[in-house]
Protein backbone atom coordinates (compact mmCIF):
# COMPACT_ATOMS: atom_id res chain seq x y z
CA UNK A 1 93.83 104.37 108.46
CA UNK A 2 97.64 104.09 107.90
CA UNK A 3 100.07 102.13 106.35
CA UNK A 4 103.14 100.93 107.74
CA UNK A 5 106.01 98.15 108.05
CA UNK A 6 105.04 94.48 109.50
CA UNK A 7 106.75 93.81 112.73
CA UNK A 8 106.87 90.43 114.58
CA UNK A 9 104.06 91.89 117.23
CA UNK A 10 102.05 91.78 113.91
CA UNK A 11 102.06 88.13 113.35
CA UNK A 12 98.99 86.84 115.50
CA UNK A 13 97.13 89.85 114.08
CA UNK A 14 98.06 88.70 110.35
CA UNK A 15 97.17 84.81 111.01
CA UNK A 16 94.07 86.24 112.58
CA UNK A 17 93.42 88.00 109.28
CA UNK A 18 94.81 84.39 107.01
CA UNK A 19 92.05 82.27 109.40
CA UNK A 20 89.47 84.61 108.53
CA UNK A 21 89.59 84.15 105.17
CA UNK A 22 89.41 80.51 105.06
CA UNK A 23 88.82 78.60 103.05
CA UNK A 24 86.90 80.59 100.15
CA UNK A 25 90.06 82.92 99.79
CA UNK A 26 92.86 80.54 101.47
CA UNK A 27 93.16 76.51 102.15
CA UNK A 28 93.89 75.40 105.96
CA UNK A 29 97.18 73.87 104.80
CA UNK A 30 98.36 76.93 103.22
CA UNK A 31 98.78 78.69 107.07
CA UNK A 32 102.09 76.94 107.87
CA UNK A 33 103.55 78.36 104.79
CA UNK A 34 101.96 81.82 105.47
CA UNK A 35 103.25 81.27 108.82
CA UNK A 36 106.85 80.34 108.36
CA UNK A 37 106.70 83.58 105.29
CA UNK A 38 106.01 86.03 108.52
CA UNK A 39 109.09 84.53 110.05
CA UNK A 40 111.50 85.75 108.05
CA UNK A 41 113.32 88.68 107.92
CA UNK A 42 112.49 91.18 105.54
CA UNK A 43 114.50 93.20 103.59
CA UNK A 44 113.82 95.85 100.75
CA UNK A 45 116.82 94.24 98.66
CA UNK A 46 116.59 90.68 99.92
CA UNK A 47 113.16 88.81 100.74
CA UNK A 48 111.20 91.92 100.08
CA UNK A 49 109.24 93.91 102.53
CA UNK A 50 105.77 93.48 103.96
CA UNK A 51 102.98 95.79 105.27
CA UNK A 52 100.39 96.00 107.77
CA UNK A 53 97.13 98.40 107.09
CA UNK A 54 95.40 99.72 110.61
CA UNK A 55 92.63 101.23 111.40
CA UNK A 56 91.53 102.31 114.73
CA UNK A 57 94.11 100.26 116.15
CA UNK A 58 93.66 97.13 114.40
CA UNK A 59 95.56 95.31 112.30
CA UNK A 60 92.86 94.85 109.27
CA UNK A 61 94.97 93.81 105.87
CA UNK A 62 98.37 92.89 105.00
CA UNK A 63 100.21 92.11 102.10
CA UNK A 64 104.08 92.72 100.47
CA UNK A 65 106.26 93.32 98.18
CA UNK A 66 109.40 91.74 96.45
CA UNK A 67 111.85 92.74 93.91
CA UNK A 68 113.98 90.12 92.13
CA UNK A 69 117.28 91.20 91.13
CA UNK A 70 118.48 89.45 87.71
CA UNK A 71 114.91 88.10 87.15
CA UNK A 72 114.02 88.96 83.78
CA UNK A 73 110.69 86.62 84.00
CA UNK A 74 109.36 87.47 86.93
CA UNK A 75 111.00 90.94 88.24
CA UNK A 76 108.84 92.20 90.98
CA UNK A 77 105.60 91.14 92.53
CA UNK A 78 102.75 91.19 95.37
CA UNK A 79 102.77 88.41 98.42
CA UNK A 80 100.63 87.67 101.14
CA UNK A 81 97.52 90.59 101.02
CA UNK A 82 94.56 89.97 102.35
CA UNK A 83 92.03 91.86 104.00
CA UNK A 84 90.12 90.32 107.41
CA UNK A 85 86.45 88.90 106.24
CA UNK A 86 84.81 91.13 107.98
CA UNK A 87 86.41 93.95 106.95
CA UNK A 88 86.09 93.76 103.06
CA UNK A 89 84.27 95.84 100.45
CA UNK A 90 85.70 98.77 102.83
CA UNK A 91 88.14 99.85 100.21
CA UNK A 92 90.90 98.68 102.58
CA UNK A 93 92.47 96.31 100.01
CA UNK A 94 92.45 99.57 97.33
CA UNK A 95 94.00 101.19 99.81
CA UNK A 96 96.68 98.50 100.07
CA UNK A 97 97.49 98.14 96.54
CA UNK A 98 97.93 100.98 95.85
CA UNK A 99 100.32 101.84 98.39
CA UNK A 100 102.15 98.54 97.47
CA UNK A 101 102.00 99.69 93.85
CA UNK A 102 103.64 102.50 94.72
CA UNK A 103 106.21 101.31 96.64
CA UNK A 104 107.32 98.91 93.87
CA UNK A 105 107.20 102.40 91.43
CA UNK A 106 110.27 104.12 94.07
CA UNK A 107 112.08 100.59 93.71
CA UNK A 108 112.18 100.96 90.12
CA UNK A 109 109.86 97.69 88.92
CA UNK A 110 108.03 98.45 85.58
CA UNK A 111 105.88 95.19 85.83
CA UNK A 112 104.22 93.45 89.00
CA UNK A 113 103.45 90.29 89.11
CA UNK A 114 101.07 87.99 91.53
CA UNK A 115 99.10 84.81 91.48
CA UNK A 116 95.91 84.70 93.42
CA UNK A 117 92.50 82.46 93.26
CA UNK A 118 89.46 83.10 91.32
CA UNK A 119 87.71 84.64 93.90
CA UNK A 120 90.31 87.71 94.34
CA UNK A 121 90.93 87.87 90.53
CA UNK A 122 88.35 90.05 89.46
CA UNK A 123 89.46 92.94 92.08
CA UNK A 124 93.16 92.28 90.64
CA UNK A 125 91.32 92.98 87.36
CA UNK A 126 89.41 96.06 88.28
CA UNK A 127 93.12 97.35 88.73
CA UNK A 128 94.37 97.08 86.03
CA UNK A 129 96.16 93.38 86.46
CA UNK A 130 95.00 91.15 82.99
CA UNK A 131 95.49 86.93 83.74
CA UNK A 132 98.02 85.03 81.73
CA UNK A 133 97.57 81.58 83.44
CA UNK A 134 94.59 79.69 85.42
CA UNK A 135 95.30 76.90 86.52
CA UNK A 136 92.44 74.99 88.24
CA UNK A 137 92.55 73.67 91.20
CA UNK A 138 95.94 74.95 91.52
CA UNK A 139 96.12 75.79 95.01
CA UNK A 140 93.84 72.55 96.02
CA UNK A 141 90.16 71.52 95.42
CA UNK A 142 87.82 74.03 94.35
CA UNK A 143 90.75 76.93 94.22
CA UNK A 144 92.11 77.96 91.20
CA UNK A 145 95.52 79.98 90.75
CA UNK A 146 95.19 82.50 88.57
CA UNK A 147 98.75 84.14 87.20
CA UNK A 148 98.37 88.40 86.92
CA UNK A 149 100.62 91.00 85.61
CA UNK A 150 100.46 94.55 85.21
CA UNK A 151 102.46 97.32 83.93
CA UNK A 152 103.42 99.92 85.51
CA UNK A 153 103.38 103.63 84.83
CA UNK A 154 106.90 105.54 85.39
C-alpha cells in the first residue's frame, strides 16, 4: 500500500472509485463537480493538494487536503476521500486519514474541518471528528450533510 500525489493519469481511476460509491455515499449529479475538482491544479498553498492510495497497482481511495490562508472559520479541511465499494472495511480509508491528518499537522492547521453524509459520519467519529451541523437532505434526497471538526494535536 502507498500513498502518494494525484496526477491527471489518476482521474478515470478516481471517477471509477466516485461511481462506485453511488448513490448510498455520493448522488449522480454530484460527479460533474467531483469531476471538474480533479481538473484543477493543485497546489499546497493554493487549491490544496490531493492524494491517491494504491495497492497492488490500483488506485483504491482518494481524498485531499486544503489550507485556507486568512480563514479564521474554516482554516483547513478534508475534500474528496473515498474508498472504492469494494474495497472498504480494509482499513484503507484509516490509512488515508491519517496520512491526510498528518499532512495538514507539517502545514501547521490546528483544526480540520469536513462535511460528509450520514453514512460516512460515524467513521469520521471513530476518529476523533465530533458533528456541529446536520443538515438533512443536504446534499439531495435521502443524504444528509453532516458538518465535522477536529482538533488537532501539535
Amino acid at each position: 500500500m502507498s500513498i502518494r500525489p494525484y496526477s491527471p493519469a489518476d482521474r478515470a481511476a478516481c471517477l471509477a472509485l466516485f461511481d462506485s460509491n453511488v448513490p448510498e455515499f455520493f448522488l449522480p449529479e454530484e460527479r460533474a463537480e467531483f469531476a471538474a475538482f480533479l481538473g484543477q491544479p493543485f497546489d499546497p498553498g493554493e487549491s490544496g493538494e490531493y492524494f491517491v492510495l494504491e495497492d497492488a497497482g490500483r488506485v483504491v481511495a482518494c481524498g485531499g487536503v486544503w489550507l485556507a490562508a486568512g480563514n479564521s472559520e474554516r482554516p483547513a479541511g478534508l475534500s474528496w476521500g473515498m474508498v472504492a465499494r469494494d474495497a472498504q472495511r480494509r482499513g484503507y480509508g484509516s490509512a488515508l486519514l491519517a496520512f491526510r491528518l498528518a499532512r495538514l499537522r507539517t502545514l501547521g492547521a490546528r483544526e480540520v474541518h469536513l462535511d460528509t453524509s450520514q453514512h460516512s459520519a460515524p467513521f469520521f467519529a471513530r476518529c476523533g471528528f465530533r458533528e456541529v451541523r446536520r443538515v438533512p437532505g443536504g446534499y439531495g434526497p435521502g443524504l444528509d450533510r453532516v458538518d465535522m471538526v477536529a482538533r488537532l494535536g501539535v
